[in-house]
N, C-alpha and C. Protein backbone atom coordinates (compact mmCIF):
# COMPACT_ATOMS: atom_id res chain seq x y z
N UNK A 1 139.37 174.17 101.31
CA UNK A 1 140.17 174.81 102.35
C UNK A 1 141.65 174.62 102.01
N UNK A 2 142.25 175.75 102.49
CA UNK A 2 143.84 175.69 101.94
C UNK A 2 144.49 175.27 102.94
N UNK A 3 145.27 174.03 102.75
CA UNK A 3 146.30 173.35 104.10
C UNK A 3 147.01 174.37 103.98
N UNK A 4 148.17 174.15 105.07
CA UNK A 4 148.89 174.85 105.58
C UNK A 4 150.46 174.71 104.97
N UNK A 5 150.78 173.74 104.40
CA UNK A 5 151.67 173.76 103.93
C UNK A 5 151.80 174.29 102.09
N UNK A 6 150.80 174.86 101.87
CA UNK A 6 150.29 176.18 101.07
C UNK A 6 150.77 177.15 101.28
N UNK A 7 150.13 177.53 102.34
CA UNK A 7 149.94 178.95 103.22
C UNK A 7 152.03 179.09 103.27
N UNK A 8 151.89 178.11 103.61
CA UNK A 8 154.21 178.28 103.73
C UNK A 8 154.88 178.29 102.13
N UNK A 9 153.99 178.07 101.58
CA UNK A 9 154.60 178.46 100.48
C UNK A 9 154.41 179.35 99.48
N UNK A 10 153.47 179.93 99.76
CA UNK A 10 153.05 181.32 99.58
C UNK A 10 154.06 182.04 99.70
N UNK A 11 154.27 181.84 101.52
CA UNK A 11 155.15 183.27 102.48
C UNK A 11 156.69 182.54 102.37
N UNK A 12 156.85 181.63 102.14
CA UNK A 12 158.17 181.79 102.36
C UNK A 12 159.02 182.57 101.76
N UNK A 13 159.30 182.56 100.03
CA UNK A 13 160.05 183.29 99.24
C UNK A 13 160.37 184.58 99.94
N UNK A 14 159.32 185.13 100.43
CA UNK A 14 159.10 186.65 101.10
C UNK A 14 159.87 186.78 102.43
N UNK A 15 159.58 186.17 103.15
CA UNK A 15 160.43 185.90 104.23
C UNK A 15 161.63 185.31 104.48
N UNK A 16 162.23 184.48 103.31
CA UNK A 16 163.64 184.43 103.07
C UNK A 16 164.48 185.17 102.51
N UNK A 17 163.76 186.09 101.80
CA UNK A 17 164.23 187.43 101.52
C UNK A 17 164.26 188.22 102.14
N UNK A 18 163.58 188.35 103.19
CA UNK A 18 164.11 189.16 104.36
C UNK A 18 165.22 188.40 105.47
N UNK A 19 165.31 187.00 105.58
CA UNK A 19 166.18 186.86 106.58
C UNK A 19 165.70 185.84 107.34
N UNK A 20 165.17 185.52 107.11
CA UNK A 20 163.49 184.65 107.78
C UNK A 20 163.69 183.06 107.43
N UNK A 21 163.29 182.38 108.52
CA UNK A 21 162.70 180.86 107.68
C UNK A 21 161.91 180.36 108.41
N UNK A 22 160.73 179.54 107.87
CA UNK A 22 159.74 179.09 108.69
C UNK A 22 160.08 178.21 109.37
N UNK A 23 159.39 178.15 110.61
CA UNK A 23 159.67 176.95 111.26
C UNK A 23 158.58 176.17 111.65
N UNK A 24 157.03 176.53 111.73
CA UNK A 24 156.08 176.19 111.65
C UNK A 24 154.84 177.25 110.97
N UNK A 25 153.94 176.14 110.63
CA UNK A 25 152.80 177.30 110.39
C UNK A 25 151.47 176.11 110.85
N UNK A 26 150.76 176.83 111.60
CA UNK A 26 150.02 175.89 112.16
C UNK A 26 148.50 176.59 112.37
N UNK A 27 147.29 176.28 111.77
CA UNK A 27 145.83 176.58 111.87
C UNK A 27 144.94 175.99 112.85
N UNK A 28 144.80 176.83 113.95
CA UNK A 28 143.92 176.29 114.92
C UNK A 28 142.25 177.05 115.47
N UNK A 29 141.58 176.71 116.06
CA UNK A 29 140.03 177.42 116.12
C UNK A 29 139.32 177.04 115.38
N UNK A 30 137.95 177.23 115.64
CA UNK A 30 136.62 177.20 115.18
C UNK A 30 136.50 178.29 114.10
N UNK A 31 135.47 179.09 115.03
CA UNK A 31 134.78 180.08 114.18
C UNK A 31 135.85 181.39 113.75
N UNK A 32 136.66 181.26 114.62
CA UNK A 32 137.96 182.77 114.13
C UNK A 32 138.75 182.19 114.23
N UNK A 33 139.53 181.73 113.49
CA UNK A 33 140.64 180.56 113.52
C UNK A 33 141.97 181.38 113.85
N UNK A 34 143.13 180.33 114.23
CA UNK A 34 143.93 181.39 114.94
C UNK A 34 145.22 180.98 113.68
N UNK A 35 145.75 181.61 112.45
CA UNK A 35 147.03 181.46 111.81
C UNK A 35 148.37 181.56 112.39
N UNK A 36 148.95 180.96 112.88
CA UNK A 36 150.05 180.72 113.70
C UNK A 36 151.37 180.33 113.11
N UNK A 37 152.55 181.53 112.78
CA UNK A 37 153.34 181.46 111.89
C UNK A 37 154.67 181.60 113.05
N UNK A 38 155.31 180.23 113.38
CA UNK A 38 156.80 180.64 113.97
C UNK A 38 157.74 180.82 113.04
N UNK A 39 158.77 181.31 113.15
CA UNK A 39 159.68 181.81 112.25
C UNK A 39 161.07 182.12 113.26
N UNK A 40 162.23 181.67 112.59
CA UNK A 40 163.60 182.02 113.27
C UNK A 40 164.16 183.06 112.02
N UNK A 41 165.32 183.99 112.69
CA UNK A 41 166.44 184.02 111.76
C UNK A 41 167.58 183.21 110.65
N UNK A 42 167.66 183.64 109.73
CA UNK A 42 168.84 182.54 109.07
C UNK A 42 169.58 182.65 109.54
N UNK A 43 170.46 184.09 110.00
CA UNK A 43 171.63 184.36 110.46
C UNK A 43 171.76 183.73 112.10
N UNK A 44 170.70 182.77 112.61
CA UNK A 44 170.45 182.43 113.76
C UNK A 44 170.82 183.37 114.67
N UNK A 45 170.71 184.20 114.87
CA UNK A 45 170.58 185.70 115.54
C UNK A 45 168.95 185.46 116.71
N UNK A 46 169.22 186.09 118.03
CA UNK A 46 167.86 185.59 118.39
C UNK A 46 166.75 186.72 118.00
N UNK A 47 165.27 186.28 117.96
CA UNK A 47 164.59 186.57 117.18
C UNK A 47 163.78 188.05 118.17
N UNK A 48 163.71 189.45 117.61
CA UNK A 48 163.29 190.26 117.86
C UNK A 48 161.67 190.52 118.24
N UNK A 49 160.98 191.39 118.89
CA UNK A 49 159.61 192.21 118.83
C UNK A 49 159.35 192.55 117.09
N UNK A 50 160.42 193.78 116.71
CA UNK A 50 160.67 194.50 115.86
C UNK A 50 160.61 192.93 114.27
N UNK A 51 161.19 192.12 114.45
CA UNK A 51 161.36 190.59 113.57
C UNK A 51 160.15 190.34 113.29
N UNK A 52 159.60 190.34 114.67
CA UNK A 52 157.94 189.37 114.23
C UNK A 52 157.19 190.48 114.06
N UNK A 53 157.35 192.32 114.38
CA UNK A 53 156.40 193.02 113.55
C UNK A 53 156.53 193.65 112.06
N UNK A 54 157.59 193.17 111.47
CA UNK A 54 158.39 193.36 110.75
C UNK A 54 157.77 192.24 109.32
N UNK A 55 157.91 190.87 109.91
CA UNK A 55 157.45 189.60 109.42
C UNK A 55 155.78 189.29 109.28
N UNK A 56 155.03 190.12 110.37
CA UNK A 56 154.01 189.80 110.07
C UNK A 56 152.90 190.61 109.28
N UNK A 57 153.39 192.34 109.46
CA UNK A 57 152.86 192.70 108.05
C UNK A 57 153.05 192.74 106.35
N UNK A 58 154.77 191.31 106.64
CA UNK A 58 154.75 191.17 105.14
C UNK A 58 153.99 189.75 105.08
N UNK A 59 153.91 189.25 106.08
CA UNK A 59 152.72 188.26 105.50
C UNK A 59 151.28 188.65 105.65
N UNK A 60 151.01 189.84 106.47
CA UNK A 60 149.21 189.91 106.18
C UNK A 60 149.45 190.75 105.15
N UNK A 61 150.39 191.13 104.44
CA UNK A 61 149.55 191.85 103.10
C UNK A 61 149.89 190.54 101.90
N UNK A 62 151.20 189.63 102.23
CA UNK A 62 150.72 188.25 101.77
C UNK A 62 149.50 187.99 100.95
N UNK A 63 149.11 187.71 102.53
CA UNK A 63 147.55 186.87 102.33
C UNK A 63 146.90 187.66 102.47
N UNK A 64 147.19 189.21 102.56
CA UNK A 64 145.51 189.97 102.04
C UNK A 64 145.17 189.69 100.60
N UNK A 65 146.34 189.52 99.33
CA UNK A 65 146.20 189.74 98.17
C UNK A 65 146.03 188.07 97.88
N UNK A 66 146.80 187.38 98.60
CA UNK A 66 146.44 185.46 97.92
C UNK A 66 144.83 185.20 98.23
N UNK A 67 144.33 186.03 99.57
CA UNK A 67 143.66 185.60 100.04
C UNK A 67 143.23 183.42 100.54
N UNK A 68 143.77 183.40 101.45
CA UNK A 68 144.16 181.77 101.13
C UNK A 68 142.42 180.92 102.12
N UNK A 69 142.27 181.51 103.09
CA UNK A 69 141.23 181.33 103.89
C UNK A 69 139.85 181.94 103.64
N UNK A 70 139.06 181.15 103.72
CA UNK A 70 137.42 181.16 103.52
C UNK A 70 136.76 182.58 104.37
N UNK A 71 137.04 182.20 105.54
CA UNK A 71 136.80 182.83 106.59
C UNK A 71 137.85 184.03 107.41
N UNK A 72 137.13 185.28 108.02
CA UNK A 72 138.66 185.87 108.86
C UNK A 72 139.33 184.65 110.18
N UNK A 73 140.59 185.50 110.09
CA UNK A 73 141.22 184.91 111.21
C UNK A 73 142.26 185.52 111.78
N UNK A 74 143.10 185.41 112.85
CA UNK A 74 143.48 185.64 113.40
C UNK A 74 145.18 185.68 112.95
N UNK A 75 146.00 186.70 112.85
CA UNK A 75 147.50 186.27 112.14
C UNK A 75 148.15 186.32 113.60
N UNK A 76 149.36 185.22 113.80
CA UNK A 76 150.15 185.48 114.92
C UNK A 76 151.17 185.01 114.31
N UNK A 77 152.50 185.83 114.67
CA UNK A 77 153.50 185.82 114.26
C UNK A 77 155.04 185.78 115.15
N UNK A 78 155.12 184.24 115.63
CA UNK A 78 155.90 184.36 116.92
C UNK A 78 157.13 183.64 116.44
N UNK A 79 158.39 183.90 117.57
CA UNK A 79 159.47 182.97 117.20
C UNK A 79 159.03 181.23 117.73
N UNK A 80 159.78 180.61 117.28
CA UNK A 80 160.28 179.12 118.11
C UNK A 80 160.21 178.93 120.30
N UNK A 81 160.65 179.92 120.26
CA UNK A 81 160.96 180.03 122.30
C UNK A 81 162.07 178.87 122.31
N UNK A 82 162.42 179.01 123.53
CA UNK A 82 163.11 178.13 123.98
C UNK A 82 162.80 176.42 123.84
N UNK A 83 161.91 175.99 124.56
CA UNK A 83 161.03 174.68 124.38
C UNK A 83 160.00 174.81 122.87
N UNK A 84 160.83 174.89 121.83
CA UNK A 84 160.49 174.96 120.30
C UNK A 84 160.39 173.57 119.86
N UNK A 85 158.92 173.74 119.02
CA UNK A 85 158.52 172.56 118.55
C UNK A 85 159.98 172.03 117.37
N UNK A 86 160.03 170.86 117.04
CA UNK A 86 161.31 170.08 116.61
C UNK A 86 160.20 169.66 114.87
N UNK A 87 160.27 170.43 113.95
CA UNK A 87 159.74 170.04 112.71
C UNK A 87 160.34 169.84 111.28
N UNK A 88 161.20 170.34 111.49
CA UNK A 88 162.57 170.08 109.98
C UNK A 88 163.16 169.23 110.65
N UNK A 89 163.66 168.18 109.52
CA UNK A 89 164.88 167.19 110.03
C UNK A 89 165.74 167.61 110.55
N UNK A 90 166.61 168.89 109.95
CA UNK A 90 167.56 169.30 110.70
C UNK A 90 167.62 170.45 112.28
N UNK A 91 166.23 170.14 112.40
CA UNK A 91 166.10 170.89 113.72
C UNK A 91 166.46 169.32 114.85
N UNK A 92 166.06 168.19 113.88
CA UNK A 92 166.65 166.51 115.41
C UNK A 92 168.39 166.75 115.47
N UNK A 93 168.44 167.39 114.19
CA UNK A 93 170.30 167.04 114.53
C UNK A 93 170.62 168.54 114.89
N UNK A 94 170.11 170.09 114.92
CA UNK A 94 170.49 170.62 115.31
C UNK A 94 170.43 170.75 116.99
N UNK A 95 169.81 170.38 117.63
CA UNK A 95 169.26 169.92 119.05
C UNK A 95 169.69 168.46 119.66
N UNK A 96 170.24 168.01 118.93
CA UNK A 96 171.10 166.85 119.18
C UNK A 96 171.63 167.00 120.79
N UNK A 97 171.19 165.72 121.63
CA UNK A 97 172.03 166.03 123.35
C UNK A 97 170.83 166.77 124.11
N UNK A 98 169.78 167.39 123.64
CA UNK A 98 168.71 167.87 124.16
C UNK A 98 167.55 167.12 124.45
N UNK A 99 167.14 167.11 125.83
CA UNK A 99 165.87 166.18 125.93
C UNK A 99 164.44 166.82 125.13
N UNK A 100 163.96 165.52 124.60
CA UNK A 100 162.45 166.08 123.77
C UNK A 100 161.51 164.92 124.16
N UNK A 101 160.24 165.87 123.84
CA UNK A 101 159.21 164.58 123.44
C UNK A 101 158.60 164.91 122.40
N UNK A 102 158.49 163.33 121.87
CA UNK A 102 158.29 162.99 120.68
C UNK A 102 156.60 162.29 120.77
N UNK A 103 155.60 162.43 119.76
CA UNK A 103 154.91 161.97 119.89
C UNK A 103 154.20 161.35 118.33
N UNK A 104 153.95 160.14 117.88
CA UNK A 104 153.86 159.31 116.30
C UNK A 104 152.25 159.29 116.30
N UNK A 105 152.14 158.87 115.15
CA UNK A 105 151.17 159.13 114.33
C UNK A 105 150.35 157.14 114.92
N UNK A 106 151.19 156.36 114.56
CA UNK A 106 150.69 154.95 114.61
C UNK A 106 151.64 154.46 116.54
N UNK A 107 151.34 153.55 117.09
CA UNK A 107 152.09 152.69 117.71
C UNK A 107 153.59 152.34 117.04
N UNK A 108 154.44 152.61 117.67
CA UNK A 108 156.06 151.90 117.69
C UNK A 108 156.59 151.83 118.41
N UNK A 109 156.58 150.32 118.66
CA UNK A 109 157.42 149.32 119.62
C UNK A 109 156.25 149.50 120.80
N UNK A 110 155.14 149.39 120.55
CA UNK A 110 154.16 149.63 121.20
C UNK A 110 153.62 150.92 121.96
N UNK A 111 154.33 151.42 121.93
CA UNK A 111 153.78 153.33 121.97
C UNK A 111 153.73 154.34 121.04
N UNK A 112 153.20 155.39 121.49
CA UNK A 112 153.09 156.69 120.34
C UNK A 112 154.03 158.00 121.05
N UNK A 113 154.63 157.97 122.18
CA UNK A 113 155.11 158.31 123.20
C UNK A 113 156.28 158.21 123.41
N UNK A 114 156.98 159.88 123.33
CA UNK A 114 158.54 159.26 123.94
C UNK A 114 159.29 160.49 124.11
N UNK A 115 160.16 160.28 124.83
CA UNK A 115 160.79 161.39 125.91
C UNK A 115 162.07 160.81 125.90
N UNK A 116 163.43 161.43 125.91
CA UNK A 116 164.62 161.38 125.96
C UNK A 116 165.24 162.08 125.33
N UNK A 117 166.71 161.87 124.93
CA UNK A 117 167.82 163.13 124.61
C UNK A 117 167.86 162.61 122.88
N UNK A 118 167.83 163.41 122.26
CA UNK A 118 168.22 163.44 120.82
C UNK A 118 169.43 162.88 120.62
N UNK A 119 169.52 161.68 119.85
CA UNK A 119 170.65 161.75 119.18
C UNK A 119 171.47 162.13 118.07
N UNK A 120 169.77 162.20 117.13
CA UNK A 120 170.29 163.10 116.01
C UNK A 120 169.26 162.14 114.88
N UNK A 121 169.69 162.15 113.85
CA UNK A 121 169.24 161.58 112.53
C UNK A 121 169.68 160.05 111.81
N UNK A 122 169.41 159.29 111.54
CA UNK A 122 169.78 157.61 110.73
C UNK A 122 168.95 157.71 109.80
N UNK A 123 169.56 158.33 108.35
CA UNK A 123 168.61 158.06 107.52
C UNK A 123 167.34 159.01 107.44
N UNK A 124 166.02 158.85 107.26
CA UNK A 124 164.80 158.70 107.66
C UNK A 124 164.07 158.67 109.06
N UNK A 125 165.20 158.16 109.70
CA UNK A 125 164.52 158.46 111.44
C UNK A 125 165.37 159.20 112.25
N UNK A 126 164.57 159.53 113.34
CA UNK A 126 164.51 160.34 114.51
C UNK A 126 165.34 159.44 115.63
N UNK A 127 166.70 159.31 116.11
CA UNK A 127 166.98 158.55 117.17
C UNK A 127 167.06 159.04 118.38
N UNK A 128 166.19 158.31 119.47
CA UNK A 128 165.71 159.16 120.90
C UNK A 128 166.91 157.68 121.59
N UNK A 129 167.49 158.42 122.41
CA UNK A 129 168.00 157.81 124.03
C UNK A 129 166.97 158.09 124.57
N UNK A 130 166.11 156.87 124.92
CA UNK A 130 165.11 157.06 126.27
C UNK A 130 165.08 157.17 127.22
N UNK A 131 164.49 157.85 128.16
CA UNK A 131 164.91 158.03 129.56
C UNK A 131 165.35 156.91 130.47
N UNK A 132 164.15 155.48 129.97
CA UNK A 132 164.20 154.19 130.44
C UNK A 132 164.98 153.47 130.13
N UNK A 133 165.99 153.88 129.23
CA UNK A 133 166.76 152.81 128.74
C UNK A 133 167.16 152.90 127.14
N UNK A 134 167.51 152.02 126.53
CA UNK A 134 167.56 152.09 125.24
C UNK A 134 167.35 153.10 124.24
N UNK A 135 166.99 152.94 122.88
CA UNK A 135 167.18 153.65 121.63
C UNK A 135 165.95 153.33 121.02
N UNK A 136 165.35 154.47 120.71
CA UNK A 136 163.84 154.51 120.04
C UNK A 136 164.18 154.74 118.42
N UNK A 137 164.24 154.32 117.27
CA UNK A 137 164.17 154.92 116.11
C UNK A 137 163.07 154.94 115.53
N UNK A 138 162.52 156.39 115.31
CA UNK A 138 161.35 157.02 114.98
C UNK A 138 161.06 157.41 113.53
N UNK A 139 160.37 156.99 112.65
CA UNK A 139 160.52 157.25 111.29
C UNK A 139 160.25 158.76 111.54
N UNK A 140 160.53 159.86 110.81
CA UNK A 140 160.17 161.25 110.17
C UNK A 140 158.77 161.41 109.95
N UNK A 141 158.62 160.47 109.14
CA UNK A 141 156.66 160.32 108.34
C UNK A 141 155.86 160.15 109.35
N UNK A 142 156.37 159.53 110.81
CA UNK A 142 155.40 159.03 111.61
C UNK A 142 155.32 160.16 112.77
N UNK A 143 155.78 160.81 112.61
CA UNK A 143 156.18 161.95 114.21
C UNK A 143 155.07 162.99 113.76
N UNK A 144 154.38 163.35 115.08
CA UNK A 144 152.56 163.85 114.92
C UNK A 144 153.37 165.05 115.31
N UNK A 145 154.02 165.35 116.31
CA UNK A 145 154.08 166.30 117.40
C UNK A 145 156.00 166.21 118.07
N UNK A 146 156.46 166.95 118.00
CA UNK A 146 157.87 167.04 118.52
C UNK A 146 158.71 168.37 119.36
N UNK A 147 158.72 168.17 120.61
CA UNK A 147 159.07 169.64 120.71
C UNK A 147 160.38 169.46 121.91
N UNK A 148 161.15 170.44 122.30
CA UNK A 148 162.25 170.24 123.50
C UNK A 148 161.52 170.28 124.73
N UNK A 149 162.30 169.92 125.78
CA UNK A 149 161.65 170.52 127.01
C UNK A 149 162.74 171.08 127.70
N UNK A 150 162.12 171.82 128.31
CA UNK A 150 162.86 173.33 128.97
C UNK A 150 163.67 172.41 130.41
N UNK A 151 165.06 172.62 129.87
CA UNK A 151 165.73 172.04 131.14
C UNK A 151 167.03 173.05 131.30
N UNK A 152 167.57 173.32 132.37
CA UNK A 152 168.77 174.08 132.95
C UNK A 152 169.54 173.91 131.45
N UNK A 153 170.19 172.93 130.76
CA UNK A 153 170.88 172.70 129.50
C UNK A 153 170.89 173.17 128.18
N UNK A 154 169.26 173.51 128.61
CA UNK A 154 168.68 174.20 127.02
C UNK A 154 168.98 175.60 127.16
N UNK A 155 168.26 175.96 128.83
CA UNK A 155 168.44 177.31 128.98
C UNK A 155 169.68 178.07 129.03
N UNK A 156 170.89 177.09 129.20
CA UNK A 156 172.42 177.42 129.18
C UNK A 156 172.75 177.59 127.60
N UNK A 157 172.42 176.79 127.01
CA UNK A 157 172.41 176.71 125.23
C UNK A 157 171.79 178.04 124.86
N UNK A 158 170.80 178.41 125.11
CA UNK A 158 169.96 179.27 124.64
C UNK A 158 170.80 180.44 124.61
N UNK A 159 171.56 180.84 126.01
CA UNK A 159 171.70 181.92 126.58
C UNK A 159 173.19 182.56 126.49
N UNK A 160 174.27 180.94 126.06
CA UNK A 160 175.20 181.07 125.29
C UNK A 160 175.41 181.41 123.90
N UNK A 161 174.63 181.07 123.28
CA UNK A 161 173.77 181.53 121.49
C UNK A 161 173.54 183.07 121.31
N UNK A 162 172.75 183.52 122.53
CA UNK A 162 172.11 185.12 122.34
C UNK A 162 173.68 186.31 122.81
N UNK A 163 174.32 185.52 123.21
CA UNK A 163 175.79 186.10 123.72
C UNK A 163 176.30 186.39 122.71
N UNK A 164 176.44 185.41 121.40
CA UNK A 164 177.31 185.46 120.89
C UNK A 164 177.66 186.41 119.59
């Protein structure tokens, strides 16, 4: 079976040539599995209907010809949204001041769990202001799951961005 960080490297070249960069690619389902490709603009421009139908028949003819999967499945081809999962390093420091939750692979500092405002990047880790108090530093290698949460701040960010 072909991981997924394959499958992104297949499509990327193609989609950075159009304008494109991945921001996730993620395989979920059983028996019809669902291929799940987010994607932003480079020009950080916000992301179109016309973008993702644009983007996704240059990746299903992609992977009609790599053929990368055993089985059919399902292609979806969406932006980030607002409450966008946090998966390149430079998506912790571009979101910097934004509340997220973070969720690790092992226990640190006795949880896998964590919620607060980004501070940005040290190195190798992820630094969270916690809601409770203090400073979480999160290795990169260890973060399972990372995404914003939708607060009045983001949606002001968001909406100042698409203005501009």
């Amino acid at each position: 079976m072909v991981e997924t960080h394959q499958i992104e490297q297949m499509i990327e070249p193609s989609l950075a040539a159009m304008g494109y960069e991945i921001v996730r690619v993620h395989l979920s389902g059983g028996h019809r599995p669902i291929l799940q490709i987010m994607i932003e603009r480079i020009d950080g421009r916000e992301m179109t209907v016309d973008d993702c139908a644009d983007s996704s028949r240059a990746i299903s003819a992609l992977l009609d010809v790599e053929d990368p999967l055993p089985t059919a499945y399902e292609l979806e081809v969406s932006s980030p949204g607002i409450d966008r999962p946090l998966t390149r390093p430079k998506d912790f420091e571009r979101f910097a001041g934004h509340l997220a939750k973070i969720e690790t692979r092992r226990p640190i500092e006795g949880r896998k769990r964590f919620q607060g405002r980004l501070v940005g990047r040290a190195g190798e880790e992820v630094v969270v202001a916690l809601d409770e108090g203090g400073e979480a530093h999160l290795p990169m290698t260890e973060i399972t799951k990372a995404k914003l949460v939708l607060t009045d701040e983001l949606i002001a960010a968001a909406t100042n961005n698409a203005n501009r």
